[in-house]
PDB file of N, CA and C in Angstrom:
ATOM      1  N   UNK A   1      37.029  -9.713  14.181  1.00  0.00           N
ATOM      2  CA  UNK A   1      38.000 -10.779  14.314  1.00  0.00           C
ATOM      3  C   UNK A   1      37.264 -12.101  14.494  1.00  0.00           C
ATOM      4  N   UNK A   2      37.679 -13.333  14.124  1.00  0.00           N
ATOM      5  CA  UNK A   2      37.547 -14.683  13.825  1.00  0.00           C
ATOM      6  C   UNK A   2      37.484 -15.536  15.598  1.00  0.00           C
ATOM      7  N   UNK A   3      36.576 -15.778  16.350  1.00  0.00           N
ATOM      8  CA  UNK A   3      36.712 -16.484  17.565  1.00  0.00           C
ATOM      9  C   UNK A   3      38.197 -17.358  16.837  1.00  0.00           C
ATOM     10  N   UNK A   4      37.859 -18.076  16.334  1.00  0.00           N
ATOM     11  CA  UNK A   4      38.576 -19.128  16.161  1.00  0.00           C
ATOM     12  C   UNK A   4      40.051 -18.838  15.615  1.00  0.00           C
ATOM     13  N   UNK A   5      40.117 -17.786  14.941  1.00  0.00           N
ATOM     14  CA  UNK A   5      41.479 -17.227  15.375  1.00  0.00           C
ATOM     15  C   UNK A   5      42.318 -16.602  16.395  1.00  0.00           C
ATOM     16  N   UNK A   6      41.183 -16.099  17.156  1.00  0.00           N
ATOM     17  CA  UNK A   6      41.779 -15.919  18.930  1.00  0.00           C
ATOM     18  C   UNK A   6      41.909 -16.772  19.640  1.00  0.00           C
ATOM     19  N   UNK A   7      41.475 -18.046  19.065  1.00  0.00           N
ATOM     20  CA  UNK A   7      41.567 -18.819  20.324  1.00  0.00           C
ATOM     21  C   UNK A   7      42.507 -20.106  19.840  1.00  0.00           C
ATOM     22  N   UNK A   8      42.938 -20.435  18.783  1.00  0.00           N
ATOM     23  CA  UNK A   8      43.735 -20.423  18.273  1.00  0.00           C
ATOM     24  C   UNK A   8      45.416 -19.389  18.571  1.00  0.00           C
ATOM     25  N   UNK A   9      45.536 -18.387  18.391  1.00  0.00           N
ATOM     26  CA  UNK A   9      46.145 -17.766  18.768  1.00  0.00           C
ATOM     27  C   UNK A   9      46.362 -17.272  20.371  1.00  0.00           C
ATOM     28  N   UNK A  10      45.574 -17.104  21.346  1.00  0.00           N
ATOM     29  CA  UNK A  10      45.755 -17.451  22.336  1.00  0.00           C
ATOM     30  C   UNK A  10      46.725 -18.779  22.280  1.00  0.00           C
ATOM     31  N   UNK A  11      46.508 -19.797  22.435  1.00  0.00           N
ATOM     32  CA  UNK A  11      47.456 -21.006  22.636  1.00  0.00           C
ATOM     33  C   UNK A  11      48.707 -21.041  22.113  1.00  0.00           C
ATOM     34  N   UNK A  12      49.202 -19.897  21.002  1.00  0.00           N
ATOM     35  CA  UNK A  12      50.550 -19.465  21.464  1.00  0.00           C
ATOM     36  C   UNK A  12      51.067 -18.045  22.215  1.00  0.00           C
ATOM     37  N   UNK A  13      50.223 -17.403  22.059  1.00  0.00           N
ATOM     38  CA  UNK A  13      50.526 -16.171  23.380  1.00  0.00           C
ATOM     39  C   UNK A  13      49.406 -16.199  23.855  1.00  0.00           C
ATOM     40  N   UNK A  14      49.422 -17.445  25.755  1.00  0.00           N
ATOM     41  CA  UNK A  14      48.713 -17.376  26.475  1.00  0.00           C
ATOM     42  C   UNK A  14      48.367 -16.076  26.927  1.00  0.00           C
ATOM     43  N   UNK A  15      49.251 -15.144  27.492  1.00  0.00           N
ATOM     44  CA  UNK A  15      48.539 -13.763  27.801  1.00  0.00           C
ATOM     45  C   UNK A  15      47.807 -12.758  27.291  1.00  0.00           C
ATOM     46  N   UNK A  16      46.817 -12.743  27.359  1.00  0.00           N
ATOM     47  CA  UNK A  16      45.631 -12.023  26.284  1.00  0.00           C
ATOM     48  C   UNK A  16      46.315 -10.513  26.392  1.00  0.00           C
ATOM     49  N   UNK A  17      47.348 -10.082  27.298  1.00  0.00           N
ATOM     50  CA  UNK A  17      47.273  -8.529  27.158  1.00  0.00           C
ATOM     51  C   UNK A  17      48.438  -8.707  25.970  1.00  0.00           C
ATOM     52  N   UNK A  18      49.440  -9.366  25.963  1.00  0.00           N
ATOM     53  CA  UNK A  18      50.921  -9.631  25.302  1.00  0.00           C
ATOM     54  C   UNK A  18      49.929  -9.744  23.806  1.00  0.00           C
ATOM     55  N   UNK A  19      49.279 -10.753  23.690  1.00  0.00           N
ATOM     56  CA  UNK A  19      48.279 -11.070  22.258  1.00  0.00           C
ATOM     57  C   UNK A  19      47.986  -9.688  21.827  1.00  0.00           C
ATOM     58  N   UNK A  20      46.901  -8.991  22.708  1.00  0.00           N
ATOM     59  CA  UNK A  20      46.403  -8.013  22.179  1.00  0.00           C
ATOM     60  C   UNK A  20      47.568  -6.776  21.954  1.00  0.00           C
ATOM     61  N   UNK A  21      48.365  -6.694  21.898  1.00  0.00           N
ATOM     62  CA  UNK A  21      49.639  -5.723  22.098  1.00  0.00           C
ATOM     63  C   UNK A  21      50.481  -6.218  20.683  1.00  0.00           C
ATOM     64  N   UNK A  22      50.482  -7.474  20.703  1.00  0.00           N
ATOM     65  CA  UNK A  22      51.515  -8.160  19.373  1.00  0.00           C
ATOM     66  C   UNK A  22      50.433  -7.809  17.992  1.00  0.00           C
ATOM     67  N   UNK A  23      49.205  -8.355  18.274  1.00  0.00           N
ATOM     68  CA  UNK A  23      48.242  -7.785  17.680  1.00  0.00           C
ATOM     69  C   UNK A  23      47.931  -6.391  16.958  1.00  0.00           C
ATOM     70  N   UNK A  24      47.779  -5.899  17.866  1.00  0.00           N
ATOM     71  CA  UNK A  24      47.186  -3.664  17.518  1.00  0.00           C
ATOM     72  C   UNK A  24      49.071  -3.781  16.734  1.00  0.00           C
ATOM     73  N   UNK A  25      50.346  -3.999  17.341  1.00  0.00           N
ATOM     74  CA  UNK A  25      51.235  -3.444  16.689  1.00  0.00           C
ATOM     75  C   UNK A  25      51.514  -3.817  15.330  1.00  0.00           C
ATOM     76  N   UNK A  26      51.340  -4.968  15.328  1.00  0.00           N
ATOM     77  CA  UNK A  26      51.346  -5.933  13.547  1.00  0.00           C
ATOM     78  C   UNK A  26      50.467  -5.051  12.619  1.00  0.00           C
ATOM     79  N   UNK A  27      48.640  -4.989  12.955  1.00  0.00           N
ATOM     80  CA  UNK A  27      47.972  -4.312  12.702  1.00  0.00           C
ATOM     81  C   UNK A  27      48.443  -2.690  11.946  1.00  0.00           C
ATOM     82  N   UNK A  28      49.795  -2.193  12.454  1.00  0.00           N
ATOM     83  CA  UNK A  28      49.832  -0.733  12.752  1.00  0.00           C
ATOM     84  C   UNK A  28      50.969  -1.123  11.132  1.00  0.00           C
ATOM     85  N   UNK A  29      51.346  -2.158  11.607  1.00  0.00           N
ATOM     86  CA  UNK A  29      52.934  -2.320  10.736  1.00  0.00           C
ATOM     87  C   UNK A  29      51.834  -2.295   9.157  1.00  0.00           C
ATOM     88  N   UNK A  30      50.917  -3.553   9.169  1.00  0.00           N
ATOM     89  CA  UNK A  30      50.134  -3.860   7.476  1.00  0.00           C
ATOM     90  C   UNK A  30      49.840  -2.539   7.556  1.00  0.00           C
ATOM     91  N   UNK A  31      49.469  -1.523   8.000  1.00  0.00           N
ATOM     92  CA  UNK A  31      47.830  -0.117   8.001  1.00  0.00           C
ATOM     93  C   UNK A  31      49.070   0.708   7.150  1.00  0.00           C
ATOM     94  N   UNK A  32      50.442   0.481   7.593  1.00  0.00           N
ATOM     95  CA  UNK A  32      51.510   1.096   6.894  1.00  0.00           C
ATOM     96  C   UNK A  32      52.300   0.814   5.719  1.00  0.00           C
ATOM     97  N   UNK A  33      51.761  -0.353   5.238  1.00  0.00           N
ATOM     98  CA  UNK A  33      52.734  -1.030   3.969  1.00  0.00           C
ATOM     99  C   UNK A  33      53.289  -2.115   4.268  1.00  0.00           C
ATOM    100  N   UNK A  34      52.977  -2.713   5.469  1.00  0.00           N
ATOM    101  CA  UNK A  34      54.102  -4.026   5.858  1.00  0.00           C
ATOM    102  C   UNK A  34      53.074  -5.159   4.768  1.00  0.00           C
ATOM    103  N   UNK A  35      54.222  -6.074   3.987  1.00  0.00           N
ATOM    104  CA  UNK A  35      53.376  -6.925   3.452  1.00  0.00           C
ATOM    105  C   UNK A  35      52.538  -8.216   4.204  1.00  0.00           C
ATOM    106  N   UNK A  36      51.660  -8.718   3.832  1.00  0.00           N
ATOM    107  CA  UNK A  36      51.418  -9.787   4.497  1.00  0.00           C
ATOM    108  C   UNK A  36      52.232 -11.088   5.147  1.00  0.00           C
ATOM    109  N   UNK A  37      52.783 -11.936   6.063  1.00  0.00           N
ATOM    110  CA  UNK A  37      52.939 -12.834   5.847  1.00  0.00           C
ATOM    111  C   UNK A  37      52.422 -13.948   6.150  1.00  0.00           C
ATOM    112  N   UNK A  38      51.252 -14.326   5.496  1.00  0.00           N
ATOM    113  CA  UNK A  38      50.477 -15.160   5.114  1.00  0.00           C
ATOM    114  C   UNK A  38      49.543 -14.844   3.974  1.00  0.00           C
ATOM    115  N   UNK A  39      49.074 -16.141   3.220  1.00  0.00           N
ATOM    116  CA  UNK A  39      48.355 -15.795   1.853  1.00  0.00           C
ATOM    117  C   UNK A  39      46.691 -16.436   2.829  1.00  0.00           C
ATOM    118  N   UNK A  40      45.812 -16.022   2.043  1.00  0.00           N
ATOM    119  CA  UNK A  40      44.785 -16.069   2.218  1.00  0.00           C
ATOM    120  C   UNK A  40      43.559 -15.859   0.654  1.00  0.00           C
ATOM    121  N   UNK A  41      42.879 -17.041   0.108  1.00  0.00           N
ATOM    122  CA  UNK A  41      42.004 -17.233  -0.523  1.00  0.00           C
ATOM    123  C   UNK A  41      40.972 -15.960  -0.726  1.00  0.00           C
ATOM    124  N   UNK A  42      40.567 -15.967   1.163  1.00  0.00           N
ATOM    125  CA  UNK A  42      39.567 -14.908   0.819  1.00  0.00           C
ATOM    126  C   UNK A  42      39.627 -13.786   1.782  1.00  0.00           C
ATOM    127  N   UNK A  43      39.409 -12.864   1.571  1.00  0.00           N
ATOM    128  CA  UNK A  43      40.137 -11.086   2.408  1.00  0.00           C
ATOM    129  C   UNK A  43      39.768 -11.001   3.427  1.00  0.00           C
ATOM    130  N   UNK A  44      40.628 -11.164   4.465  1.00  0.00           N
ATOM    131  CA  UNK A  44      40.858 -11.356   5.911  1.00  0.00           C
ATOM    132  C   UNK A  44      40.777  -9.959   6.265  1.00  0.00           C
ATOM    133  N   UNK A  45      40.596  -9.176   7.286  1.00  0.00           N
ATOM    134  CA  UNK A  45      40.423  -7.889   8.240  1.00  0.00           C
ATOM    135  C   UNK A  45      42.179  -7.821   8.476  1.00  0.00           C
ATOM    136  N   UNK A  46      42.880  -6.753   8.664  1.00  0.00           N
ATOM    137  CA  UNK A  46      43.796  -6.718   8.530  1.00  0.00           C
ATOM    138  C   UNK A  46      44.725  -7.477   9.967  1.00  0.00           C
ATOM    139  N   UNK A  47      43.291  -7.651  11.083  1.00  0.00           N
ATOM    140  CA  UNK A  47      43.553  -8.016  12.526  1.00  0.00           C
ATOM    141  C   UNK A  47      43.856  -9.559  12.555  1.00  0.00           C
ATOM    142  N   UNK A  48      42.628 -10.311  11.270  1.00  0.00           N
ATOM    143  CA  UNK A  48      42.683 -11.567  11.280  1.00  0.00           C
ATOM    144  C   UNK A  48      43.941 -11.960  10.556  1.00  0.00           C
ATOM    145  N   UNK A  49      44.709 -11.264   9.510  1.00  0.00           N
ATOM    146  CA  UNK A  49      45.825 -11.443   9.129  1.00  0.00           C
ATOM    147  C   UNK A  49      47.084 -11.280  10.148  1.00  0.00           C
ATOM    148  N   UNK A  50      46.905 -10.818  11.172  1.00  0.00           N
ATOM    149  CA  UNK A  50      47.922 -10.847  12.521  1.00  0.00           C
ATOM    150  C   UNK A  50      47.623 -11.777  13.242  1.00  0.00           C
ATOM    151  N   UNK A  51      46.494 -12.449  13.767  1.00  0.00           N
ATOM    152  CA  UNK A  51      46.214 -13.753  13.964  1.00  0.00           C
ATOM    153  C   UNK A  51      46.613 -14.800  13.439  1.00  0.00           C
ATOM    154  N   UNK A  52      46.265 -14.903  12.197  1.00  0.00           N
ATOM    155  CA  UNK A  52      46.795 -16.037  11.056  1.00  0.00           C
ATOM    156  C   UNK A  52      48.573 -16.011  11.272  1.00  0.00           C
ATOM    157  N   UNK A  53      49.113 -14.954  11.463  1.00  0.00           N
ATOM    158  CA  UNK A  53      50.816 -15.117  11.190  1.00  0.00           C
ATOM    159  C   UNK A  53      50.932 -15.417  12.401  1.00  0.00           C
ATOM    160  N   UNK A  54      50.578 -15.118  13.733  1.00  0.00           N
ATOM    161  CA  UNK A  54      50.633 -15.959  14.926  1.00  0.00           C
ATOM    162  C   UNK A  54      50.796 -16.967  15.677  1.00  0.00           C
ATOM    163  N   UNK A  55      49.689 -17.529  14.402  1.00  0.00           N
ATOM    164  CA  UNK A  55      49.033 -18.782  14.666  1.00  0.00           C
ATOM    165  C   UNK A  55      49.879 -19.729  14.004  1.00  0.00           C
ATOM    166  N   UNK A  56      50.641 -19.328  12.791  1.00  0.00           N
ATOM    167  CA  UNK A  56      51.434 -19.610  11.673  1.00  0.00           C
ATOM    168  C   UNK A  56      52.721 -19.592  12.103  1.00  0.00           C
ATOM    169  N   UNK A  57      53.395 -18.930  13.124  1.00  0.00           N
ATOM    170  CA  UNK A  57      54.301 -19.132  13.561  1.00  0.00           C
ATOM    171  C   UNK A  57      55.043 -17.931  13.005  1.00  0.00           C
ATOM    172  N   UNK A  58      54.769 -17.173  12.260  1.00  0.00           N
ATOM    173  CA  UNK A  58      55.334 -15.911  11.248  1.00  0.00           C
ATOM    174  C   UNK A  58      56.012 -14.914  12.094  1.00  0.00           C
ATOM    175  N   UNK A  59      55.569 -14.468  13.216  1.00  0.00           N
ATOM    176  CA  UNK A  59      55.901 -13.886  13.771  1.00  0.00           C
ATOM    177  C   UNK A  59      55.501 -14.292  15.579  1.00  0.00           C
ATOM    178  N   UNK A  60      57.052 -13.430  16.208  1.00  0.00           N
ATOM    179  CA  UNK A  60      57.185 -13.854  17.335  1.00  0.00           C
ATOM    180  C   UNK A  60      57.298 -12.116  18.630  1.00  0.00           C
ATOM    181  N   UNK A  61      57.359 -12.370  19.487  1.00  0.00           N
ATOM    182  CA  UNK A  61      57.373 -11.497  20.474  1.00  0.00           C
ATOM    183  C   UNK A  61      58.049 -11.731  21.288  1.00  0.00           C
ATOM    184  N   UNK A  62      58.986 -10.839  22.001  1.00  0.00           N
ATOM    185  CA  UNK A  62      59.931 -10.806  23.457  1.00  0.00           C
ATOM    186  C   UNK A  62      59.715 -10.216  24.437  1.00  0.00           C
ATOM    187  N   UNK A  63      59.287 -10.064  25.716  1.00  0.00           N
ATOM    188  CA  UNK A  63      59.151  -9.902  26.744  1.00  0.00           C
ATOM    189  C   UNK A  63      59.912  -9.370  27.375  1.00  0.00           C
ATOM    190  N   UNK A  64      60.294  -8.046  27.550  1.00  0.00           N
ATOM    191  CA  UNK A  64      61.308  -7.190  28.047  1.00  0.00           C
ATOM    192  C   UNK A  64      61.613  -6.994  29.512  1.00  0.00           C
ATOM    193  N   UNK A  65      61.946  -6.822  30.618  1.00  0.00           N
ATOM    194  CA  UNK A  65      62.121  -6.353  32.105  1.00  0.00           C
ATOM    195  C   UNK A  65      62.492  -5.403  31.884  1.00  0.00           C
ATOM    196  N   UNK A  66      62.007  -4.120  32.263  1.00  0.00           N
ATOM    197  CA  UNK A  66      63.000  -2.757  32.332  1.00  0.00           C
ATOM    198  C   UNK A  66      63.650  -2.466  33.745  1.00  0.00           C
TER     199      UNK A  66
END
């Protein structure tokens, strides 16, 4: 993974555990057929492409209380 896409991405999900969680699951969604959403020039790791939509605003996360 890209420092500069974590840290980048950090600054919209300050909590590194929530990040790393929105992260591995996005990850799980592309490893399965989910298409990208973001384009990219040159072939990103499938992790840095969950970063990039993050960072991109592509996707979002909710915070549950059980």
């Amino acid at each position: 993974m890209r420092d500069e896409y974590i840290k980048e991405a950090h600054k919209v999900i300050p909590d590194a555990n929530i990040l790393i969680n929105v992260v591995s699951r996005r990850v799980k969604q592309l490893r399965r057929g989910s298409r990208p959403l973001v384009e990219s020039l040159e072939k990103l790791s499938l992790e840095d492409v969950a970063l990039r939509e993050i960072i991109e605003g592509k996707i979002s996360y909710e915070v549950t209380h059980a």
